[in-house]
Protein backbone atom coordinates (compact mmCIF):
# COMPACT_ATOMS: atom_id res chain seq x y z
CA UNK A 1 -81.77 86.01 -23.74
CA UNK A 2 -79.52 83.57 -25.43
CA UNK A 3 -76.87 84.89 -28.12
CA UNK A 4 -78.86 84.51 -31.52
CA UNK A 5 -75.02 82.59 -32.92
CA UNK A 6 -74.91 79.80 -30.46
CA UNK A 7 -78.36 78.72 -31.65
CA UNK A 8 -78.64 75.56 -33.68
CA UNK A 9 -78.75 76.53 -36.88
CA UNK A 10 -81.35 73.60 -38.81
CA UNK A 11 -80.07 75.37 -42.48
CA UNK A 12 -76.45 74.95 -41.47
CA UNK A 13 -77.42 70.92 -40.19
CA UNK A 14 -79.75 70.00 -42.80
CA UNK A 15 -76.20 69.55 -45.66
CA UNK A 16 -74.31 67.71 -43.23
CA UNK A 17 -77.22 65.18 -42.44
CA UNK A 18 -77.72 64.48 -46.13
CA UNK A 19 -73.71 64.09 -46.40
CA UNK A 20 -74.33 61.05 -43.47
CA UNK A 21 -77.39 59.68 -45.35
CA UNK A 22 -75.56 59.27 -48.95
CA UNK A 23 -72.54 57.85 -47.29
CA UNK A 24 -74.37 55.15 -45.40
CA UNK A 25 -76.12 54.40 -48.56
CA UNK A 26 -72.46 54.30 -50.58
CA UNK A 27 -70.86 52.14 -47.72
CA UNK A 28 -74.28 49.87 -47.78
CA UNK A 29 -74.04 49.86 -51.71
CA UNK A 30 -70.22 49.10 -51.43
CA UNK A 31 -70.56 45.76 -48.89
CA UNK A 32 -73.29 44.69 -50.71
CA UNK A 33 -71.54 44.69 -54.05
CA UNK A 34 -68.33 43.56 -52.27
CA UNK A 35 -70.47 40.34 -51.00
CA UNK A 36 -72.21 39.57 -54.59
CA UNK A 37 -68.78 39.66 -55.82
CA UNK A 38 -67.39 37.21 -52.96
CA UNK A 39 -70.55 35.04 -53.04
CA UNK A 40 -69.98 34.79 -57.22
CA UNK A 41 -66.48 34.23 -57.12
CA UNK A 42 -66.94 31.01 -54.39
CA UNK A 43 -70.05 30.09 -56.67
CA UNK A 44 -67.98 28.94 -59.46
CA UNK A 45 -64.52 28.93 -57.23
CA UNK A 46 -65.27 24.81 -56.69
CA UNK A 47 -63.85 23.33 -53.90
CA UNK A 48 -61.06 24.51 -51.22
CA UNK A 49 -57.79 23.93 -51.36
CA UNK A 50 -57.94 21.54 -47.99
CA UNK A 51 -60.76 20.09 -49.71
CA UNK A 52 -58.14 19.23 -52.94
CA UNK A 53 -56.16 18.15 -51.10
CA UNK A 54 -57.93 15.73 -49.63
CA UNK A 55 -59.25 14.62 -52.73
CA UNK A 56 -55.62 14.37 -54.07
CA UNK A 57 -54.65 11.69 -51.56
CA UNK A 58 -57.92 9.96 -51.73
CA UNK A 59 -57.89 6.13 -52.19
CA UNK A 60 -59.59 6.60 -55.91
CA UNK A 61 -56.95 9.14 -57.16
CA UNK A 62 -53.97 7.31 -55.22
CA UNK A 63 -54.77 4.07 -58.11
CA UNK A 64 -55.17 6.04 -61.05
CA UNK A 65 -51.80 7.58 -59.70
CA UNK A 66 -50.53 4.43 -59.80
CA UNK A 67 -51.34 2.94 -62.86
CA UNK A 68 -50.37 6.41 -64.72
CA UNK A 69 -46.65 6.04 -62.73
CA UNK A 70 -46.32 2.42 -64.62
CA UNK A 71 -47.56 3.47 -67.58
CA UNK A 72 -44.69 6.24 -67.78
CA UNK A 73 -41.71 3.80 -66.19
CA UNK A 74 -42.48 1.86 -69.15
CA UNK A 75 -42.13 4.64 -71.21
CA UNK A 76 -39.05 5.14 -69.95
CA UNK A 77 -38.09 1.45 -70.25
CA UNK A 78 -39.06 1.15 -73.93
CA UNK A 79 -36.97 4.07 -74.47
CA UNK A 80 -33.57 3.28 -72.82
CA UNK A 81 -34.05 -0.12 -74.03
CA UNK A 82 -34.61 1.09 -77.81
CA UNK A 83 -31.87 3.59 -78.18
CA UNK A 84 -29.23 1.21 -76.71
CA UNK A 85 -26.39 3.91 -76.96
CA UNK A 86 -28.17 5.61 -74.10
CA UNK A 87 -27.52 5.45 -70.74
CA UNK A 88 -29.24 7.63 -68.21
CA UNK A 89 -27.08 9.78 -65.85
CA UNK A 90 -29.95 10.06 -63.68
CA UNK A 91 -33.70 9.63 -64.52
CA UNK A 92 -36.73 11.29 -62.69
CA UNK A 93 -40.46 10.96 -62.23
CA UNK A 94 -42.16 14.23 -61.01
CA UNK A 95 -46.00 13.66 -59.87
CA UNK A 96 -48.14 16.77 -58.85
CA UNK A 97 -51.68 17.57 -58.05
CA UNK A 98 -52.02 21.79 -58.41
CA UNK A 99 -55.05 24.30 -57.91
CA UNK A 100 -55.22 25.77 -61.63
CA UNK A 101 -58.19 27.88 -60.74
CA UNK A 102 -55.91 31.60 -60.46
CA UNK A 103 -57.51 34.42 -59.02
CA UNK A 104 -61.11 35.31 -60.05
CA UNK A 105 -61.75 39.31 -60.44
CA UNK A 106 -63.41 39.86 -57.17
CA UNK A 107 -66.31 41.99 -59.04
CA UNK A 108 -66.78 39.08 -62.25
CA UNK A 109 -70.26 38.10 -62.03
CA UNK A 110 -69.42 35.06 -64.55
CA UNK A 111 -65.91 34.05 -63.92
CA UNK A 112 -64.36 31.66 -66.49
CA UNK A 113 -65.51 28.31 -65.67
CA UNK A 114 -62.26 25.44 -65.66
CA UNK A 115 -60.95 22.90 -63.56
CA UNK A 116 -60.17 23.35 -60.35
CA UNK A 117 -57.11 20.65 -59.76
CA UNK A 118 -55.23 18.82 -62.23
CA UNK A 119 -52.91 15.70 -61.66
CA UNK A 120 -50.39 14.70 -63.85
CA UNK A 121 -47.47 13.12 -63.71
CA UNK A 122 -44.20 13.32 -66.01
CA UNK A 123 -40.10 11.38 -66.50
CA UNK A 124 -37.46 13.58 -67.46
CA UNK A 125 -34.22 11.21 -68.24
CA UNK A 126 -30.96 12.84 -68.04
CA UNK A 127 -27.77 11.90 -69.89
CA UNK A 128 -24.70 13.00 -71.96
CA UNK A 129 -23.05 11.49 -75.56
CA UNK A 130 -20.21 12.23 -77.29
CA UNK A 131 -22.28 12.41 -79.76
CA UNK A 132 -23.27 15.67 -82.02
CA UNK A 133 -26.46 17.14 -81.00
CA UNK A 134 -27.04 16.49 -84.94
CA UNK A 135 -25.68 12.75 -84.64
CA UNK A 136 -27.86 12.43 -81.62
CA UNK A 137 -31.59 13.15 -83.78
CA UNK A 138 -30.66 11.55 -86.34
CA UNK A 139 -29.65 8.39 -84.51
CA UNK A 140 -32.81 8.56 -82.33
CA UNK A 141 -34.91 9.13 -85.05
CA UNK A 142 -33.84 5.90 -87.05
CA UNK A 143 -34.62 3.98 -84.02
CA UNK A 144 -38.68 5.06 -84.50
CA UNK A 145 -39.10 5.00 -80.76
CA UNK A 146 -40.76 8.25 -80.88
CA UNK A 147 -43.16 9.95 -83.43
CA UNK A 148 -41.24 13.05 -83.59
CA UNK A 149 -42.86 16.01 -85.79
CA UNK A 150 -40.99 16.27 -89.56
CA UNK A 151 -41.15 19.99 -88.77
CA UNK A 152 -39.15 19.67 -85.57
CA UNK A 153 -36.39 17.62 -87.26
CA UNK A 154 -36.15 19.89 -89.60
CA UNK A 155 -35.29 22.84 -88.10
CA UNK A 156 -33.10 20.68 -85.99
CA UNK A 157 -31.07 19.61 -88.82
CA UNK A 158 -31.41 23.07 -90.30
CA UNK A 159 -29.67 24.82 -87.26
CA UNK A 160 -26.91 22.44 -87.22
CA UNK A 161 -26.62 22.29 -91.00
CA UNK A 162 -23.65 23.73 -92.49
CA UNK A 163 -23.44 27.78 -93.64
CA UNK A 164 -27.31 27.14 -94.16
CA UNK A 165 -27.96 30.87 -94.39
CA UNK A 166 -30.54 31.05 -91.85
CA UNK A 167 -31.14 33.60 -88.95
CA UNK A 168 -32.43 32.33 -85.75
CA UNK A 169 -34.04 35.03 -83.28
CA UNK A 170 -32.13 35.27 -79.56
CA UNK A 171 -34.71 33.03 -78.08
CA UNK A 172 -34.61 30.06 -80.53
CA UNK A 173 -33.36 26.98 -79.07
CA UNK A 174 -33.43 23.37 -81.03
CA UNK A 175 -35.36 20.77 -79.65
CA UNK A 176 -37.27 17.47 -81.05
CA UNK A 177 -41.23 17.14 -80.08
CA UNK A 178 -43.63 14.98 -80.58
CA UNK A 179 -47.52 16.18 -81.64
CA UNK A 180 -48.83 18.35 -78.66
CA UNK A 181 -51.94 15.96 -78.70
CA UNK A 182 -50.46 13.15 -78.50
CA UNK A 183 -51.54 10.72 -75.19
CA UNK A 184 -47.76 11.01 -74.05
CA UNK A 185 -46.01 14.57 -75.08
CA UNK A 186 -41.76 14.26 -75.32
CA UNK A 187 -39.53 16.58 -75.83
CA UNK A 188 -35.68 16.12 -76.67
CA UNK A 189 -33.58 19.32 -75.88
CA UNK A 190 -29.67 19.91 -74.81
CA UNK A 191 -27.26 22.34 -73.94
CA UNK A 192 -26.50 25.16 -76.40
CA UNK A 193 -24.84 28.59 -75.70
CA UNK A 194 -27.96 30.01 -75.32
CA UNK A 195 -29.50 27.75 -72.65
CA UNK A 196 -28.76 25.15 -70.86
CA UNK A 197 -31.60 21.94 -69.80
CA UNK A 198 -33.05 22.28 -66.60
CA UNK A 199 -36.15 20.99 -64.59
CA UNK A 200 -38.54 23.42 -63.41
CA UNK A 201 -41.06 21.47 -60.80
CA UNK A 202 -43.84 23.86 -59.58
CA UNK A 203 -43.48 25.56 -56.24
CA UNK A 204 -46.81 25.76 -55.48
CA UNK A 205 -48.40 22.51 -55.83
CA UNK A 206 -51.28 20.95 -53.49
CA UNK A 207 -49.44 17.65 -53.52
CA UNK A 208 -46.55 16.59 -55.11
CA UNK A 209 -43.66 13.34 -55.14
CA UNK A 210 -40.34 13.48 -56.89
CA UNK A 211 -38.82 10.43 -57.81
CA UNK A 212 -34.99 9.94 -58.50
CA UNK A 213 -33.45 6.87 -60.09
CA UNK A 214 -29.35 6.41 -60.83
CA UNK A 215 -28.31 9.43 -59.23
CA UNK A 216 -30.68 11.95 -57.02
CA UNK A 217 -27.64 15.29 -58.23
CA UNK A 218 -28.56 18.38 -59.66
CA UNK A 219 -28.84 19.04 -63.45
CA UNK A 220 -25.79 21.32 -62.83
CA UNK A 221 -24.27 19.14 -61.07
CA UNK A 222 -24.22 15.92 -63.69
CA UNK A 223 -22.95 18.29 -65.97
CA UNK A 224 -19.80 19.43 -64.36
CA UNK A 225 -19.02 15.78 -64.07
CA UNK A 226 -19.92 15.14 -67.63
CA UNK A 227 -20.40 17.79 -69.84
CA UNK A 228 -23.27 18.83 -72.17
CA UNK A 229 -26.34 17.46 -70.72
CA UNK A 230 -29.56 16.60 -72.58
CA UNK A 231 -32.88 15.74 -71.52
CA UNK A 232 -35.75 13.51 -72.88
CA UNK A 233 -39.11 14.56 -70.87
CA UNK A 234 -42.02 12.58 -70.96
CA UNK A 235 -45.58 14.24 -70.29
CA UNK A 236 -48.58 12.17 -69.80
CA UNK A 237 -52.11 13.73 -70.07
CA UNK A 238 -53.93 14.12 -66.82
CA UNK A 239 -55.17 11.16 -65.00
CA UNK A 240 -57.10 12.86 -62.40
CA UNK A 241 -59.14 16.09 -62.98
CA UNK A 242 -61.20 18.02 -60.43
CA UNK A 243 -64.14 20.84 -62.11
C-alpha cells in the first residue's frame, strides 16, 4: 500500500491551478491592451519617418522649397541693401524638414492630433558695428525696413537708458522682434554679459541644408576676429506641412 503523503493531493493542486488560470488571463489582458495601445498610437501616428522623408525630397516639396529659399534671399537683400551701414560677416540660410509628432503615451486611446512634418526654412545674418547696441535700434529702426514691435524698442531703449531705475531678472536679454504672426518673424539680438548670439540648428531633423555665404566660420569664431557679434534672423512660416 502506497504512503497516504506521496498521494496527489487535488485540495493542495486546485490553488495553484487557479494561480495559472488568472495569470494567463492577466498576461492575455496585458498584450491585448499593450496592442490597442500600439494599434491607437500608429492610428493617429501618420506616416513613417522613411515615408517623410521621402515626401521631404519629393519633386512637389523640392519647388515650394525653392521658391520659399528666394523669397528669404530677398529678404536678406532688401535688408543689407536698406541699412547700408551693414555689412554681413557671414550670412546663413538653414532649411529643415523635422518629425514634430513626439512620443504618443503608449496607453492614449486619443492622442493629440498635429502635424506630422514641418518644413521651414530661415537666414540668420551675422555682423559687428562700432556702433552702441542703442545706436544700432535706433538707426535700424529709422530705416523702416522692419515692423519692429513699439514694446520691443522700448524695453530696448529702456535697458540701455541711463540710471533708468529698472531691475531686469537674470534671464532678461534685449532683443528687437517683429509681431510673432507676422508671414516673416525677425529677431535682432547681440552680445551682452549675459549671453552671447549663437545658432542652434536642430540635431534631429529628417532632412536638412545649411547654406553659408561670406564666410562658412563659427559664431565664436567671427567674434574673436571682430568683437561683439549680433545677429538678424529671419523666420519664414512653413511652406510644406505634412498631417
Amino acid at each position: 500500500m502506497k504512503d497516504a503523503k506521496s498521494a496527489p493531493n487535488p485540495l493542495e493542486k486546485a490553488p495553484m491551478a487557479k494561480i495559472r488560470r488568472v495569470a494567463k488571463q492577466t498576461g492575455g489582458l496585458l498584450v491585448a491592451f499593450a496592442f490597442m495601445g500600439i494599434s491607437a498610437c500608429a492610428g493617429n501616428g501618420g506616416p513613417s519617418k522613411r515615408e517623410l522623408k521621402k515626401i521631404a525630397t519629393s519633386a512637389v516639396v523640392q519647388t515650394k522649397r525653392e521658391k520659399a529659399e528666394k523669397d528669404i534671399r530677398d529678404r536678406v537683400r532688401e535688408i543689407t541693401t536698406d541699412v547700408t551701414w551693414l555689412n554681413p560677416l557671414s550670412v546663413v540660410i538653414y532649411d529643415q524638414c523635422a518629425d514634430v509628432r513626439g512620443n504618443a503615451h503608449l496607453f492614449d486611446p486619443n492622442p493629440p492630433r498635429k502635424a506630422s512634418m514641418i518644413c521651414g526654412i530661415s537666414s540668420h545674418i551675422i555682423f559687428s558695428t562700432d556702433r552702441s547696441p542703442k545706436d544700432v535700434v535706433v538707426d535700424v529702426r529709422r530705416t523702416r525696413v522692419t515692423d519692429w514691435t513699439e514694446s520691443s524698442i522700448s524695453d530696448v531703449l529702456a535697458y540701455y537708458g541711463d540710471d533708468n531705475g529698472l531691475e531686469y531678472p537674470d534671464q532678461y536679454v534685449p532683443l528687437l522682434t517683429t509681431d510673432s504672426e507676422a508671414k516673416i518673424h525677425e529677431s535682432l539680438r547681440w552680445d551682452t554679459e549675459k549671453k552671447n548670439v549663437s545658432m542652434n540648428f536642430s540635431n534631429d531633423a529628417l532632412w536638412d541644408r545649411s547654406h553659408y555665404q561670406y564666410s562658412k566660420k563659427s559664431v565664436d569664431q567671427l567674434r574673436q576676429e571682430h568683437g561683439v557679434m549680433y545677429m538678424w534672423s529671419i523666420h519664414a512660416n512653413a511652406y510644406h506641412t505634412v498631417p
